[in-house]
C-alpha atoms as a PDB file:
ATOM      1  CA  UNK A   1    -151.604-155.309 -66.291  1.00  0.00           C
ATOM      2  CA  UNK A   2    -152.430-158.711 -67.685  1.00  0.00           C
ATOM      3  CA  UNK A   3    -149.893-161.850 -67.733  1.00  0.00           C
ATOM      4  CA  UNK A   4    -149.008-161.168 -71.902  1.00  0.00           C
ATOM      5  CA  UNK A   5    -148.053-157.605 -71.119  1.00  0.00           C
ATOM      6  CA  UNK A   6    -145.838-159.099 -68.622  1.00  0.00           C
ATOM      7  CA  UNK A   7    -144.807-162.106 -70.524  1.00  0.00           C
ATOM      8  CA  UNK A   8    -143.988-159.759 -73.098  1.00  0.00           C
ATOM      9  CA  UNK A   9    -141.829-157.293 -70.671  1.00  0.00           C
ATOM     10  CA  UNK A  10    -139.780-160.380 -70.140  1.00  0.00           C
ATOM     11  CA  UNK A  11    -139.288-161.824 -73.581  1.00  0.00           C
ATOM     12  CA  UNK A  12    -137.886-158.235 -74.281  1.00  0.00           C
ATOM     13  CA  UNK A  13    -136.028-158.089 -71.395  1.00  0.00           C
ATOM     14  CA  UNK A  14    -134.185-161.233 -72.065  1.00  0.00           C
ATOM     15  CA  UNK A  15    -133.645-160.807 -75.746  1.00  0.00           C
ATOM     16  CA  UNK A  16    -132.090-157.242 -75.428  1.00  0.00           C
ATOM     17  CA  UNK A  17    -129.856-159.285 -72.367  1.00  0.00           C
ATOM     18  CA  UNK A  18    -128.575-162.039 -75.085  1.00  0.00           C
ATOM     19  CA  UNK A  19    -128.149-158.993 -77.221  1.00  0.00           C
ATOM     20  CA  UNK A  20    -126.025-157.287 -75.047  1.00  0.00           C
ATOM     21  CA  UNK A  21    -124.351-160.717 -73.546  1.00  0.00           C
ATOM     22  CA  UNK A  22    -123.206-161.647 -77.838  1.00  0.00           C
ATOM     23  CA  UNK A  23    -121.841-158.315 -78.162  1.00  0.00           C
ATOM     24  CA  UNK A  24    -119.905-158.397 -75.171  1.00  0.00           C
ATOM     25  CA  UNK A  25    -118.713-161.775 -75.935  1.00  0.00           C
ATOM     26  CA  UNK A  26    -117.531-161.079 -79.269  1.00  0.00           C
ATOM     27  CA  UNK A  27    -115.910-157.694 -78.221  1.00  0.00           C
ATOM     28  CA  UNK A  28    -113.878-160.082 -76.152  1.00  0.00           C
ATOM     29  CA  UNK A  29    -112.979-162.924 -78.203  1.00  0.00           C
ATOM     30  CA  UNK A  30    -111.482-159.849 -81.219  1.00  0.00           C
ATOM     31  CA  UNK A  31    -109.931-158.490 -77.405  1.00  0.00           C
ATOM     32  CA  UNK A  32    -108.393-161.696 -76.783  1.00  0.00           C
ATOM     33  CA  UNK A  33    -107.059-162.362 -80.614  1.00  0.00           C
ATOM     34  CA  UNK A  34    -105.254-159.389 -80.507  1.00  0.00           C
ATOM     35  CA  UNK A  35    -103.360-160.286 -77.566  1.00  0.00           C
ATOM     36  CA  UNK A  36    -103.047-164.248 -79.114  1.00  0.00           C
ATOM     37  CA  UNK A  37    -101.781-163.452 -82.733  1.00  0.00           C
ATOM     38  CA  UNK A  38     -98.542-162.298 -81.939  1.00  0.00           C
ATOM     39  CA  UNK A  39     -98.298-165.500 -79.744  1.00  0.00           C
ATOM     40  CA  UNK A  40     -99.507-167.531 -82.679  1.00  0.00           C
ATOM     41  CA  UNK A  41     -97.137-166.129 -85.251  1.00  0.00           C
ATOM     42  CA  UNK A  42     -94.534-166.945 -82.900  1.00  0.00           C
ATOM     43  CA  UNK A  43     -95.363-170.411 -82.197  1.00  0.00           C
ATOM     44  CA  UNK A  44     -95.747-170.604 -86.151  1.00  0.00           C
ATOM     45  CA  UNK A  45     -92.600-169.126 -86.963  1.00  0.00           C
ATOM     46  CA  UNK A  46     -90.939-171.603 -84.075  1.00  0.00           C
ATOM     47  CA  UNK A  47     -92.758-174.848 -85.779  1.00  0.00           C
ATOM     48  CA  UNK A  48     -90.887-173.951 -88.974  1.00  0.00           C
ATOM     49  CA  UNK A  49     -87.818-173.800 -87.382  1.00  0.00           C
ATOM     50  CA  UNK A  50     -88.146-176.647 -85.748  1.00  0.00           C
ATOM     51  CA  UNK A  51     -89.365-178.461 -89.181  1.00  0.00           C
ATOM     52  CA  UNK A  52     -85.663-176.858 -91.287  1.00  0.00           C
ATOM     53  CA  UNK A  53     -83.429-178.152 -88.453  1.00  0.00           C
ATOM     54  CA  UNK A  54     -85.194-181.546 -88.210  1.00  0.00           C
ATOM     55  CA  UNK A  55     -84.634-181.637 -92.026  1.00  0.00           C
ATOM     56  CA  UNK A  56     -81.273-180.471 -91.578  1.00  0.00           C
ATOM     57  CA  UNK A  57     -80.645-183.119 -88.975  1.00  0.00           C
ATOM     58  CA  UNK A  58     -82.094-185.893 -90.901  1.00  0.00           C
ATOM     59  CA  UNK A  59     -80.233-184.791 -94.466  1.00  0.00           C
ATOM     60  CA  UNK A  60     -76.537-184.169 -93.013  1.00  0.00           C
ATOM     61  CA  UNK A  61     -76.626-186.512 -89.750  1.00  0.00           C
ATOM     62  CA  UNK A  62     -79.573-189.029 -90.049  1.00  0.00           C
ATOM     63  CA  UNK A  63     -78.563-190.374 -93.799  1.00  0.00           C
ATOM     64  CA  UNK A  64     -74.604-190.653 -93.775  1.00  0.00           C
ATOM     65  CA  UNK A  65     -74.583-192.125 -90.540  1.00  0.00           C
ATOM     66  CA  UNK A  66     -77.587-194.593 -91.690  1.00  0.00           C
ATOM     67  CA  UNK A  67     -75.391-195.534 -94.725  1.00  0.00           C
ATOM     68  CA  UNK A  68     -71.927-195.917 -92.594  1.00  0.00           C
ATOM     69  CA  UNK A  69     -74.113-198.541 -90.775  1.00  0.00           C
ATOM     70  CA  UNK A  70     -74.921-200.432 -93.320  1.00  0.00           C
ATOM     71  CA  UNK A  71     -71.711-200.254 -94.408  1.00  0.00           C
ATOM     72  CA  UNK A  72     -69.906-201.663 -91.532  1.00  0.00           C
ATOM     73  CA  UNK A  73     -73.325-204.245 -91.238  1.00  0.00           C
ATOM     74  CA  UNK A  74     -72.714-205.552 -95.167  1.00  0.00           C
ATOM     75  CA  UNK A  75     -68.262-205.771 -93.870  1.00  0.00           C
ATOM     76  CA  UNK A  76     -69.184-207.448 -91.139  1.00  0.00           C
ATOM     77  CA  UNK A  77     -71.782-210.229 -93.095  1.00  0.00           C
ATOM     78  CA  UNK A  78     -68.908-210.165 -95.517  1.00  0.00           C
ATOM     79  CA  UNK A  79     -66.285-211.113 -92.729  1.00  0.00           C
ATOM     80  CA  UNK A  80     -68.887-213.658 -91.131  1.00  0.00           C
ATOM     81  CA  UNK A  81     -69.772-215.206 -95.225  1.00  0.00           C
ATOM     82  CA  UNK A  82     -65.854-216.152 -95.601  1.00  0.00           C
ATOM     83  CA  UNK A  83     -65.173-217.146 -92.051  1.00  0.00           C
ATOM     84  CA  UNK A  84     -67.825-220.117 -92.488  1.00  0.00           C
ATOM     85  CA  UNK A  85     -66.257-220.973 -96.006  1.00  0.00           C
ATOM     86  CA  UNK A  86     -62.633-221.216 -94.434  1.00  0.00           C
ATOM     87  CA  UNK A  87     -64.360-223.081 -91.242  1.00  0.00           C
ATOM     88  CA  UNK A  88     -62.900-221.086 -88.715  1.00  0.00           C
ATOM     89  CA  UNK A  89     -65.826-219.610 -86.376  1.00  0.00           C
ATOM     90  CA  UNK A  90     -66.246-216.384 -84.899  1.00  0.00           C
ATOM     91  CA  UNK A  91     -64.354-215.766 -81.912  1.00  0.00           C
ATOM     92  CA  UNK A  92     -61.620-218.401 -82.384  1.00  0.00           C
ATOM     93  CA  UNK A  93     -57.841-217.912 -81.980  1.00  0.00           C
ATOM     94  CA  UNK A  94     -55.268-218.490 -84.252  1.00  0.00           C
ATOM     95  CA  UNK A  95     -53.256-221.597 -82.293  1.00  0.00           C
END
């Protein structure tokens, strides 16, 4: 026995090892994405539902309210415009 017959022994050795070590990995990983998918397609199906109320929220709560605000903000500039013109200030009572 010389040192390339051995050399050789090992190289083959080790390659039919990674061989074996890849397809047990990936054997694995399509193992372990079977069991994940449903997982996934729930977490997808809870982001969407998460996205329509969010867009619900921000339609039908978010805008309205928004616009009330501004509403009472452009009275209340209104109330503060005239009060300066008539010289009263803010606050004061009627004596």
């Amino acid at each position: 026995m010389s040192i390339e017959w051995f050399s050789d022994l090992v190289i083959s050795i080790f390659g039919i090892g990674a061989g074996l070590a890849i397809i047990v990995i990936a054997v694995l990983a399509f193992l372990m994405y079977r069991r994940i998918k449903p997982i996934l397609d729930s977490v997808r199906t809870a982001a969407r539902s998460v996205e329509n109320v969010a867009t619900t929220v921000e339609t039908e709560v978010a805008r309205p309210l928004a616009q009330v605000a501004a509403l009472f903000h452009g009275v209340r500039q209104a109330i503060n415009m005239v009060s300066r013109f008539t010289g009263r200030k803010e606050g004061d009572k009627d004596e």
